[in-house]
N, C-alpha and C. Protein backbone atom coordinates (compact mmCIF):
# COMPACT_ATOMS: atom_id res chain seq x y z
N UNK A 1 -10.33 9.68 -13.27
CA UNK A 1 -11.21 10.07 -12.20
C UNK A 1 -12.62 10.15 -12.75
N UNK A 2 -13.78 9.20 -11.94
CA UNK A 2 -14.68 9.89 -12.48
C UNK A 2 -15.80 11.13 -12.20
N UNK A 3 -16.76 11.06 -13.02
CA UNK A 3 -17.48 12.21 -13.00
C UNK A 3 -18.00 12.48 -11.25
N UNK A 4 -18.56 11.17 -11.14
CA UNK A 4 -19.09 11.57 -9.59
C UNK A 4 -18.14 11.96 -8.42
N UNK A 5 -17.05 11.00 -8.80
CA UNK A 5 -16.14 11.90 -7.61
C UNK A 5 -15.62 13.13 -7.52
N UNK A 6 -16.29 14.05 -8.63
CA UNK A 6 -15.74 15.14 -8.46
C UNK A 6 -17.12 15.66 -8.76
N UNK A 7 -18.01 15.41 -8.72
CA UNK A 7 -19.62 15.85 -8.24
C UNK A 7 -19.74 16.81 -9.52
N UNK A 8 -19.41 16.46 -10.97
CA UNK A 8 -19.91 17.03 -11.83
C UNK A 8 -20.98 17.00 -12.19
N UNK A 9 -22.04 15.94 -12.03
CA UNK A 9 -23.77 15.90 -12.19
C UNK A 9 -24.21 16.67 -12.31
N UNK A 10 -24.58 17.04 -11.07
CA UNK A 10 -25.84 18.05 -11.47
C UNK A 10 -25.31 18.85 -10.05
N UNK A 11 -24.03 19.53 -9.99
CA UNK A 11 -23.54 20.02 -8.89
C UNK A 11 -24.47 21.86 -8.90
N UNK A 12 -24.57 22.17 -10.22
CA UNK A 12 -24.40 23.56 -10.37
C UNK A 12 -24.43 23.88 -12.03
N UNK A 13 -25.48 24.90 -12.13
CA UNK A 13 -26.21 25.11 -13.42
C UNK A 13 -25.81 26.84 -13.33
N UNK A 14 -24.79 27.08 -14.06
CA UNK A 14 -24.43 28.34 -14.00
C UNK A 14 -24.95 28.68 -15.99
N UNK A 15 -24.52 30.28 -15.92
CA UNK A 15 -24.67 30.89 -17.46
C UNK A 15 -23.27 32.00 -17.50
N UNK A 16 -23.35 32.42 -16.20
CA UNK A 16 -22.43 33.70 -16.48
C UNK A 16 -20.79 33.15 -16.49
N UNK A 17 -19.74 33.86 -16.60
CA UNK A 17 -18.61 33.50 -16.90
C UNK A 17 -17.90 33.46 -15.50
N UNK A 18 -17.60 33.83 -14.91
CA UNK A 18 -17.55 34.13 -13.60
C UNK A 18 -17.52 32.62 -12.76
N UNK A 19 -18.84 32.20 -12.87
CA UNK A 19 -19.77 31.52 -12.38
C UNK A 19 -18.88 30.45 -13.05
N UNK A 20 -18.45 30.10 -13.90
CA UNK A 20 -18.06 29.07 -14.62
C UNK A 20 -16.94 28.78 -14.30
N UNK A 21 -15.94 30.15 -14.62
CA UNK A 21 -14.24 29.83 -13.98
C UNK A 21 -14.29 29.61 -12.66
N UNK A 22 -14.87 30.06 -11.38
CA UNK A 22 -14.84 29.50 -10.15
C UNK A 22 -15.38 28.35 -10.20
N UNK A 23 -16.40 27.90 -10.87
CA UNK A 23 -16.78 26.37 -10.63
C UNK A 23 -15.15 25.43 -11.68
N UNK A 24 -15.20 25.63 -12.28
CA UNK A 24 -13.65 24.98 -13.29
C UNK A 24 -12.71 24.57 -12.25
N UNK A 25 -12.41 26.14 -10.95
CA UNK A 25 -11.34 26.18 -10.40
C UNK A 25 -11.66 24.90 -8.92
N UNK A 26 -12.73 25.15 -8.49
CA UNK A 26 -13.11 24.08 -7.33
C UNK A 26 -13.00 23.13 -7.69
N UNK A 27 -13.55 22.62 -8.70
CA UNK A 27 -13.78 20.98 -9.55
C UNK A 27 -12.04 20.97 -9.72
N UNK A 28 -10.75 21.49 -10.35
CA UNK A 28 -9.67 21.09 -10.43
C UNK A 28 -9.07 20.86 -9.11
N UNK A 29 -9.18 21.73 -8.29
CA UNK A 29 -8.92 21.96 -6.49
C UNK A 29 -9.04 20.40 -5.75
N UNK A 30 -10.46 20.03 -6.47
CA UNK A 30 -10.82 19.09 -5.74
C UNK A 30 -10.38 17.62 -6.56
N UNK A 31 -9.82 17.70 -7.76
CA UNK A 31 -9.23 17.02 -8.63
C UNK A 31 -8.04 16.42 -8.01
N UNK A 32 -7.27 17.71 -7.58
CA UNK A 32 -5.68 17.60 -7.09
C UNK A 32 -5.77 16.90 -5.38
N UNK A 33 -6.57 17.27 -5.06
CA UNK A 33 -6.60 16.78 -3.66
C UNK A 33 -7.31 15.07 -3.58
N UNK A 34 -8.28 15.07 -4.35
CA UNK A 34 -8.12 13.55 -4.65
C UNK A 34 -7.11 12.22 -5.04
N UNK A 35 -6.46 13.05 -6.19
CA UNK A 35 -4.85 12.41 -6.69
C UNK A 35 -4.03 12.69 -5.46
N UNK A 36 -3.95 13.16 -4.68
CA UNK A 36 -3.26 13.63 -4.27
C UNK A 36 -3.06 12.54 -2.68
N UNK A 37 -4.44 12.52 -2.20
CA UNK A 37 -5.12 11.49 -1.14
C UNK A 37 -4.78 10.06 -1.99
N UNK A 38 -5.02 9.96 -3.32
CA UNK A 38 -4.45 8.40 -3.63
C UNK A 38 -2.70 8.15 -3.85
N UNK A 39 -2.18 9.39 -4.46
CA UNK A 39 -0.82 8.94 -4.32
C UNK A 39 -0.08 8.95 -2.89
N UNK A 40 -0.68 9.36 -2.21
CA UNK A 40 -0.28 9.08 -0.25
C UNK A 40 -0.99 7.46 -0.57
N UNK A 41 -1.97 6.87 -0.53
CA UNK A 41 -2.44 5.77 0.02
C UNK A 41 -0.97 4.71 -1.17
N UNK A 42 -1.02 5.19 -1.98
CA UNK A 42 -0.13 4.29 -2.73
C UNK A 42 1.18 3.84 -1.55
N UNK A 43 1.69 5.53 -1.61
CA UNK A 43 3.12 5.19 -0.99
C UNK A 43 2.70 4.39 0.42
N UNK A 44 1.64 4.70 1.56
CA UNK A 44 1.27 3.91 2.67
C UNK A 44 1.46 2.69 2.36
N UNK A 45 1.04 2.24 1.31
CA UNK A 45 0.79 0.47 1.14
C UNK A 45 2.32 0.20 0.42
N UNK A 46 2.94 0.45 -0.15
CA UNK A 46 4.29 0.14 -0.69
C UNK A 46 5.21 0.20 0.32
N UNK A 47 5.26 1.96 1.41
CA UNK A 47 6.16 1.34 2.48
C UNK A 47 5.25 0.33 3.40
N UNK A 48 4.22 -0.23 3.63
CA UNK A 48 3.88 -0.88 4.49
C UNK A 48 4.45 -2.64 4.05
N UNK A 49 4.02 -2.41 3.01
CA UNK A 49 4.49 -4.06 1.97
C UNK A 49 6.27 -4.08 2.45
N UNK A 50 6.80 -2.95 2.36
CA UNK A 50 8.12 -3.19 2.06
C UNK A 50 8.51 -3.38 4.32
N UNK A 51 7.37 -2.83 5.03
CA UNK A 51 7.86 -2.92 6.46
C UNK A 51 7.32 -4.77 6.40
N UNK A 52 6.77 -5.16 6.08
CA UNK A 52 5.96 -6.47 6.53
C UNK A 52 7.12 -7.53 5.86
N UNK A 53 7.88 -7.23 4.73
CA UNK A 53 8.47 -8.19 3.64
C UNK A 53 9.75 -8.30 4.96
N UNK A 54 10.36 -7.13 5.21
CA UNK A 54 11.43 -7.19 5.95
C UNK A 54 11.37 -7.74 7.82
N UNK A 55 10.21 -7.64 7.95
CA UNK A 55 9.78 -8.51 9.30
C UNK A 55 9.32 -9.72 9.27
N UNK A 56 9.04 -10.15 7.74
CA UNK A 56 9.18 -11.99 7.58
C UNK A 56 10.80 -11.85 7.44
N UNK A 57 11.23 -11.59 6.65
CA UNK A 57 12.84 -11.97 6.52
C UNK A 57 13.25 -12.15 8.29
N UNK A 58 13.53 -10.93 8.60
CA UNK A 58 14.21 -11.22 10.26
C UNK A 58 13.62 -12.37 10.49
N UNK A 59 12.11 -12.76 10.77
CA UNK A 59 11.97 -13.42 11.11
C UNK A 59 11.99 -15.13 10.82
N UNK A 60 12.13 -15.06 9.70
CA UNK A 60 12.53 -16.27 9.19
C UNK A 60 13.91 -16.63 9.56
N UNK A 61 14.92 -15.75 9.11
CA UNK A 61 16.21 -15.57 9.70
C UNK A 61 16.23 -16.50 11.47
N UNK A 62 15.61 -15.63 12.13
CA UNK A 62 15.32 -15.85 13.26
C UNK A 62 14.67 -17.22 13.40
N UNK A 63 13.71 -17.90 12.83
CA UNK A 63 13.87 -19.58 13.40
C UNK A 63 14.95 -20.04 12.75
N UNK A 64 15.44 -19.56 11.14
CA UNK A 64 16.70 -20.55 11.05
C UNK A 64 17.84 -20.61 12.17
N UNK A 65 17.91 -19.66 12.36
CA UNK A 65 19.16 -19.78 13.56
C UNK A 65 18.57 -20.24 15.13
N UNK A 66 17.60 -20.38 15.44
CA UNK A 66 17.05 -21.11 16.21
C UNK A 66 16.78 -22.68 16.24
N UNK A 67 16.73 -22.46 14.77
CA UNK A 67 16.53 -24.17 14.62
C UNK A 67 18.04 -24.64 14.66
N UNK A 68 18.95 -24.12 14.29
CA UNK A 68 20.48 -24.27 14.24
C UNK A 68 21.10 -24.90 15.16
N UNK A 69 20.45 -23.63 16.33
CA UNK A 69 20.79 -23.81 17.50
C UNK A 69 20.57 -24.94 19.02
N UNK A 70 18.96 -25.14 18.31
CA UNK A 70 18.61 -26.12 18.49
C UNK A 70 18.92 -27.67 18.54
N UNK A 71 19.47 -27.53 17.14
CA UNK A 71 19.78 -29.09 16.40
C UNK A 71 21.84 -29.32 17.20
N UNK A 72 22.16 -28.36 17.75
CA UNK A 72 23.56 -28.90 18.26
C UNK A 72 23.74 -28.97 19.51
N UNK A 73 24.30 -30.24 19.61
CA UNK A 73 24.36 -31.07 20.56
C UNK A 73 25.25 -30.35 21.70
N UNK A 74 24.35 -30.97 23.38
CA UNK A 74 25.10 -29.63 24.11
C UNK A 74 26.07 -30.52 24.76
N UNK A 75 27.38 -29.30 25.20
CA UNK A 75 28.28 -30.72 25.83
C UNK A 75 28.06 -31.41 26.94
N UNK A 76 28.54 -32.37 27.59
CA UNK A 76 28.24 -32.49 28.74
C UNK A 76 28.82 -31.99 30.05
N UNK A 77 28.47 -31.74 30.99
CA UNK A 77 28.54 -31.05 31.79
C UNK A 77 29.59 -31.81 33.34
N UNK A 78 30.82 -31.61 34.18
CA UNK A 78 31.45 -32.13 34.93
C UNK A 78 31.70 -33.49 34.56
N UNK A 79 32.13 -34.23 35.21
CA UNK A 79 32.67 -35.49 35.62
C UNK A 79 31.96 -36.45 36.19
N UNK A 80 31.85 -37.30 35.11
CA UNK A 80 30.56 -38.32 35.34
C UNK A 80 31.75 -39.52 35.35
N UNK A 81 33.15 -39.80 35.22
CA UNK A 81 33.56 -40.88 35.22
C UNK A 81 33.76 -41.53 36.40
N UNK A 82 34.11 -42.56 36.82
CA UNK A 82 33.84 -43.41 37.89
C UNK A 82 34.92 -44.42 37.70
């Protein structure tokens, strides 16, 4: 992670101790909630990859057996002899 995303710059110019462990504790706070916002976006895009992979399959599935269905010959229909 870097420095700016967690606004270490020039956020806050402390001396006393106090002053220091509450700033430590916000900056980690805001550490965890960052990791935290990227390991959600991870899992979003992995189940999304894994919804999209399985809606080409059906669908591929789906013209093969269309094309299948397609390609056989239909019977013919009543009594055409004479």
């Amino acid at each position: 992670m870097a420095k700016h995303h967690l606004n270490l710059e020039r956020e806050v110019q402390l001396r006393d101790y106090d002053g220091l462990v509450a700033h430590t504790s916000l900056v980690f706070t805001r550490y965890m909630f960052l990791a935290l916002q990227q390991r959600f976006h991870a899992v979003i895009n992995a189940m999304l990859d894994a919804i999209m992979g399985a809606a080409v399959d059906i669908i591929k599935s789906a013209q093969k057996s269309f094309a299948e269905f397609s390609l056989t010959p239909i019977p013919a229909s009543g009594n055409n002899e004479q």
